[in-house]
Protein backbone atom coordinates (compact mmCIF):
# COMPACT_ATOMS: atom_id res chain seq x y z
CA UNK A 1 -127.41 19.39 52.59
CA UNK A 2 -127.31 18.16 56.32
CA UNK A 3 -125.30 14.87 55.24
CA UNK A 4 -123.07 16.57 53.24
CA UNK A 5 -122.09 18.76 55.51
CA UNK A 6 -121.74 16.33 58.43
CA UNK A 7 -119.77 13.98 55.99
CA UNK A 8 -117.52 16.87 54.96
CA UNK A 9 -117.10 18.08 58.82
CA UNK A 10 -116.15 14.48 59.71
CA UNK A 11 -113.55 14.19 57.04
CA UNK A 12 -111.93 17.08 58.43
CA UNK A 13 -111.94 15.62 62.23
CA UNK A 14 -110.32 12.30 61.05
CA UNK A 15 -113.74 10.24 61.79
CA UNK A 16 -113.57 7.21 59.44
CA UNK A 17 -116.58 7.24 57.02
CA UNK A 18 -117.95 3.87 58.72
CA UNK A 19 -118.27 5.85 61.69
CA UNK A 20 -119.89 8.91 60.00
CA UNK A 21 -122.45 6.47 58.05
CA UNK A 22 -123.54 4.76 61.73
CA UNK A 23 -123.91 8.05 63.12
CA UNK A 24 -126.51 8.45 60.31
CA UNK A 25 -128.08 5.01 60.54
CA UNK A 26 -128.76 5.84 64.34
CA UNK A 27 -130.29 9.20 63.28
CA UNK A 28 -132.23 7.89 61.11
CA UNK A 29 -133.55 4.57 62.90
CA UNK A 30 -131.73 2.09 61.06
CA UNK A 31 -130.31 1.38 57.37
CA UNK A 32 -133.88 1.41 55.64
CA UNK A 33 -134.35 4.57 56.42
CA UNK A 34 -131.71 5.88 54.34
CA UNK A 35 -131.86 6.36 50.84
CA UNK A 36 -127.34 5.45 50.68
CA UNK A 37 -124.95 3.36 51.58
CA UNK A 38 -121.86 3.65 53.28
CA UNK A 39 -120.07 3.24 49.93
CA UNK A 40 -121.72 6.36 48.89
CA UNK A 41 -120.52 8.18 51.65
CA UNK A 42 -116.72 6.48 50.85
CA UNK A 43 -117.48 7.63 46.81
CA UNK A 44 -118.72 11.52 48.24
CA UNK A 45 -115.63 11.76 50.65
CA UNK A 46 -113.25 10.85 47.44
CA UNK A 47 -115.05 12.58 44.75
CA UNK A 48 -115.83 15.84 46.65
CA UNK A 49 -114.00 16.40 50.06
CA UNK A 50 -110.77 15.58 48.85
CA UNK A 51 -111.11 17.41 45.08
CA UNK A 52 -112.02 20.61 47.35
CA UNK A 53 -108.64 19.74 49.77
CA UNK A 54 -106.76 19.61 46.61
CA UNK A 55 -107.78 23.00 45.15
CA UNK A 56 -107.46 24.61 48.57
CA UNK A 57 -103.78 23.57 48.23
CA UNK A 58 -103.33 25.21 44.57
CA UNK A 59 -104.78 28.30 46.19
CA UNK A 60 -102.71 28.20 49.62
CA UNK A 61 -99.55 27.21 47.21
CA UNK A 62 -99.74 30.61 45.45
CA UNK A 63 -100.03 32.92 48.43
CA UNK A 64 -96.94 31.09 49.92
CA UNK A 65 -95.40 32.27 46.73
CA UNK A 66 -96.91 35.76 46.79
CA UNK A 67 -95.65 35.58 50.88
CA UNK A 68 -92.58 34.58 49.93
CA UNK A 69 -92.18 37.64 46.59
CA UNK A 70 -93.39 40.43 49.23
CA UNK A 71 -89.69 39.51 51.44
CA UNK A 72 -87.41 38.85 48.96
CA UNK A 73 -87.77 40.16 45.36
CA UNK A 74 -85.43 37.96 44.12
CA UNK A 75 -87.79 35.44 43.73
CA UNK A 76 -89.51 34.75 40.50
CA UNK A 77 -92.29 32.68 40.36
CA UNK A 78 -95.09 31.29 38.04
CA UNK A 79 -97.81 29.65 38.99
CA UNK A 80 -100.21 28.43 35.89
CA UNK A 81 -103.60 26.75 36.84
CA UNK A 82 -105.96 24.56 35.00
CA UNK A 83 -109.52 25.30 34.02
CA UNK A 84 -110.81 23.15 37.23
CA UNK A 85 -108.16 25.49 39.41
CA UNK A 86 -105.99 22.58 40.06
CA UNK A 87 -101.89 23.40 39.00
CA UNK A 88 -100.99 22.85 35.88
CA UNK A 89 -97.61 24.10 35.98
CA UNK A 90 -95.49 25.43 38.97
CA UNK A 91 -92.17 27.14 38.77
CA UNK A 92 -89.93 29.41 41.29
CA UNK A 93 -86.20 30.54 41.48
CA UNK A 94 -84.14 32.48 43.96
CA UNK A 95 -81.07 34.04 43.56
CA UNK A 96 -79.54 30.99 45.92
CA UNK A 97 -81.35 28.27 43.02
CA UNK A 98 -80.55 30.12 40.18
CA UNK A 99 -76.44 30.25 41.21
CA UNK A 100 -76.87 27.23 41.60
CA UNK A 101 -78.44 26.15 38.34
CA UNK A 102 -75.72 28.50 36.56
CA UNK A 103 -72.54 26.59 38.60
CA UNK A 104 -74.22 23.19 38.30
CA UNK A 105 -76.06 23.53 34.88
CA UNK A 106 -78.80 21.69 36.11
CA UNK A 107 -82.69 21.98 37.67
CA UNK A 108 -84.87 20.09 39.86
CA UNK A 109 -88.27 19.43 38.73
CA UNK A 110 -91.63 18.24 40.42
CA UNK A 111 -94.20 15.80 38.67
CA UNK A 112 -97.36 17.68 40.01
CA UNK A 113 -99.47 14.94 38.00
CA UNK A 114 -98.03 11.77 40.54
CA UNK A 115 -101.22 10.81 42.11
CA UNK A 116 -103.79 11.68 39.02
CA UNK A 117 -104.02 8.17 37.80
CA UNK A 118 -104.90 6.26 40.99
């Protein structure tokens, strides 16, 4: 639990995981002593630290939108999340966007799924 939570506190200051695994290797009186590698630290820091990032910013995405209902109720929103709590669908208007999408006849769309194949 310890090296989790130093890995995860690290990732949040910006200290590379090379760094972070040394830190450990001192602790610990050298690589034998530890039962990973640095690429495990790399693989938690990917899998984990970042997957929790990610759903913070589905959940800080729809109280913006809540925020942003409360001062104008002219905005409509929905906000449709997967079973993981990741978005799986987005959408918001104004009275400004949908003007404009009535003069214009057209939308602007975001591809929330850029980044899931890398």
């Amino acid at each position: 639990m310890f090296v989790r939570h130093t890995i995860e506190n690290n990732e949040e200051a910006d200290i590379r995981p090379s760094k972070t695994y040394q830190s450990f290797v001192a602790a610990a009186g050298g690589h034998r002593e530890l039962n990973f590698i640095e690429k495990n630290v790399r693989n938690y820091i990917t899998r984990e630290v970042r997957n929790v990032l990610e759903l913070d910013d589905a959940k800080e995405f729809g109280k913006y939108l809540l925020r942003m209902k409360e001062k104008n109720q002219n905005i409509f929103f929905e906000l449709e999340l997967k079973k993981d709590q990741s978005i799986k669908l987005a959408f918001w208007a104004d009275a400004r966007s949908r003007a404009a999408c009535e003069y214009f006849g057209d939308v602007i769309s975001f591809d929330t799924t850029y980044n899931t194949n890398r």
